[in-house]
Protein backbone atom coordinates (compact mmCIF):
# COMPACT_ATOMS: atom_id res chain seq x y z
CA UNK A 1 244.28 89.35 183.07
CA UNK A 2 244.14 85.47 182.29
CA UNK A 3 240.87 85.80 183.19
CA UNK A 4 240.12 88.18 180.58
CA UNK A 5 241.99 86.31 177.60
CA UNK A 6 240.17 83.10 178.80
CA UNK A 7 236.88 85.15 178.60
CA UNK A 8 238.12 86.63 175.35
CA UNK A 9 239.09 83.28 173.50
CA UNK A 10 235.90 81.61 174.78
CA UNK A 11 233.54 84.28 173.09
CA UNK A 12 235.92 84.85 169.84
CA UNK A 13 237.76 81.24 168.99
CA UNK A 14 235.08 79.00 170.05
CA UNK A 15 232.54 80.09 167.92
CA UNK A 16 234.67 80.03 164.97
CA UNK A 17 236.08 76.65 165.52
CA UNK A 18 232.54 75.39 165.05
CA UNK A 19 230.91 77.66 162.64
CA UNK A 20 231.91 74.76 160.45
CA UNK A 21 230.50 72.16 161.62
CA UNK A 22 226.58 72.00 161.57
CA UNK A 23 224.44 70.62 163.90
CA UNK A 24 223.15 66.95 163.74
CA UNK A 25 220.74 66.78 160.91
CA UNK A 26 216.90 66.79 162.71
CA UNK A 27 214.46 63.84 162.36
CA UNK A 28 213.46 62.93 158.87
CA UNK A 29 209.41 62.75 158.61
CA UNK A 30 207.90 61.28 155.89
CA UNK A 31 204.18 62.26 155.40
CA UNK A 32 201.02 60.89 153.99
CA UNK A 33 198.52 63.45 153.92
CA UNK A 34 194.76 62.25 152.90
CA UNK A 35 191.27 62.06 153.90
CA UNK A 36 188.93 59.66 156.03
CA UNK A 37 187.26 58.27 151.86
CA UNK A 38 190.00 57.27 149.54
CA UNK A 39 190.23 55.52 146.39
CA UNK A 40 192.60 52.99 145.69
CA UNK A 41 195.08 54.75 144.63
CA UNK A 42 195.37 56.57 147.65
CA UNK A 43 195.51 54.00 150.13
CA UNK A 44 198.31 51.98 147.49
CA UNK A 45 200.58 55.41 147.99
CA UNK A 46 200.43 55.04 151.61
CA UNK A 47 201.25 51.47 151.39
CA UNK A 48 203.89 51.88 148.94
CA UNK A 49 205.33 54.92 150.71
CA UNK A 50 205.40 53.32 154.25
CA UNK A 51 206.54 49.98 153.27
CA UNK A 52 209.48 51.76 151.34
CA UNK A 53 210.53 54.05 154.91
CA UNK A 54 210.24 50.91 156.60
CA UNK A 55 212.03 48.35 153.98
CA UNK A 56 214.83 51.27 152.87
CA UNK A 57 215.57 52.70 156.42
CA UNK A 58 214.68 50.08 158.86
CA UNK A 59 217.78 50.92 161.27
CA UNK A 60 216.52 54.58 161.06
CA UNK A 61 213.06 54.00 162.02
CA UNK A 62 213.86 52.08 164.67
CA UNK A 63 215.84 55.17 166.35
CA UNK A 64 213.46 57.37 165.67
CA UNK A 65 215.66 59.08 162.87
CA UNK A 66 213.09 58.89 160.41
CA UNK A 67 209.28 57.70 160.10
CA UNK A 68 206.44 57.78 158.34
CA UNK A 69 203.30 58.86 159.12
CA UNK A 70 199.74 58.54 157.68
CA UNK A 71 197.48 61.97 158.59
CA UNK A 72 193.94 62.03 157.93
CA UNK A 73 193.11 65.87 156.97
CA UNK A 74 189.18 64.97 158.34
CA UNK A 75 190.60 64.47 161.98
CA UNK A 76 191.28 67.63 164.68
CA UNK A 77 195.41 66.59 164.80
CA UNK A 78 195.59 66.18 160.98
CA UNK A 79 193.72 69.39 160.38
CA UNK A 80 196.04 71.31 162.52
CA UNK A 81 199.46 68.87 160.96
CA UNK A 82 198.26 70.08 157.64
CA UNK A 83 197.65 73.91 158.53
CA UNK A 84 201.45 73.62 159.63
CA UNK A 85 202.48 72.22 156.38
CA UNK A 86 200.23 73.95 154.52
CA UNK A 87 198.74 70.97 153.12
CA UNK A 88 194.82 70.85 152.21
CA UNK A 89 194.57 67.57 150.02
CA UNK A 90 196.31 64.28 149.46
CA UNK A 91 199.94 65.40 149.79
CA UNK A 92 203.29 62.85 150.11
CA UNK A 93 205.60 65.24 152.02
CA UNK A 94 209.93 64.64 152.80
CA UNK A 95 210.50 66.90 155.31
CA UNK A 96 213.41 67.60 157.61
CA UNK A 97 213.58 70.48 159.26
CA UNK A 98 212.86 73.81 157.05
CA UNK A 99 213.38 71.43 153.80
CA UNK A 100 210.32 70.27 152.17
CA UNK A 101 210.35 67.94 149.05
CA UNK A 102 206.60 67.35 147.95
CA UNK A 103 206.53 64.03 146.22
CA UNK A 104 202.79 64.02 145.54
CA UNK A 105 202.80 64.11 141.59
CA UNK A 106 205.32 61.19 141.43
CA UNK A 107 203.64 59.48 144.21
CA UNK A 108 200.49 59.21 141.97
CA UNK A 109 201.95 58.92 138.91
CA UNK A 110 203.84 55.35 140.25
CA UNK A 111 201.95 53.56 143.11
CA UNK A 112 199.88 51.32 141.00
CA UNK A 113 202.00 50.63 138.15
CA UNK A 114 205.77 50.96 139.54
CA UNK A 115 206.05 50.84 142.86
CA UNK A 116 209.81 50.11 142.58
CA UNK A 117 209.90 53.99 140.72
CA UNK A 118 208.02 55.86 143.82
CA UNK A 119 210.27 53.66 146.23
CA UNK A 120 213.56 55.40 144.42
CA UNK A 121 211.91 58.68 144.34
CA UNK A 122 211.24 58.36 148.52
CA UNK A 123 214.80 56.93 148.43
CA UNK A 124 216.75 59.94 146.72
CA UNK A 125 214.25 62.39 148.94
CA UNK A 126 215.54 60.88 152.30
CA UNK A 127 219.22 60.35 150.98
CA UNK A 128 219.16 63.98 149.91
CA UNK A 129 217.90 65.52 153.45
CA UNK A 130 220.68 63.12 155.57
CA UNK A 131 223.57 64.96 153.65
């Protein structure tokens, strides 16, 4: 009988007493999607972008939490990264997870002329996935 209730609380109360709780968020990954010839507006968003993971979230990085990476559509892993994503051109990706917040208009629109603008828009992307 006590054997029975034990059994019976573990599969009933258990669950619910964490059914609140969610799991530890996943990494955050911060992609650069482009190919092998870029213009200089491409290669300032991947500056821009990876100096602002590195500058905002340098704690982070260093865990592995978050990181940014730069993936070059023309090679075999970057063909394959972007078929997962979905991604077939220059593309500045948030993702953590299922959640996917595509930056790549902003990204454009600011690395030249205000950097400080895309840094914010990488900044509230991040901030939003680690709540």
């Amino acid at each position: 009988m006590k054997k029975s209730m034990l059994f019976f609380l573990m599969i009933i109360v258990v669950p619910v007493l964490f059914a609140g709780n969610p799991l530890p968020t996943t990494k955050i990954e911060v992609y650069y999607f482009h190919f092998t010839r870029r213009c200089s507006t491409c290669q300032n968003l991947e500056n821009v972008s990876k100096k602002a993971v590195e500058t905002l979230y340098p704690e982070k990085v260093k865990k592995g939490e978050i990181s940014f990476q730069s993936v070059n559509l023309d090679e075999k892993a970057g063909e394959a990264l972007g078929a997962r994503y979905k991604v077939d051109g220059q593309t500045l990706l948030v993702i953590c997870g299922d959640k996917k917040i595509d930056l790549t208009e902003k990204g454009f629109l600011y690395a030249n002329n205000s950097p400080d603008k895309l840094t914010a828009e990488i900044r509230k992307a991040v901030d939003g996935m680690m709540k």
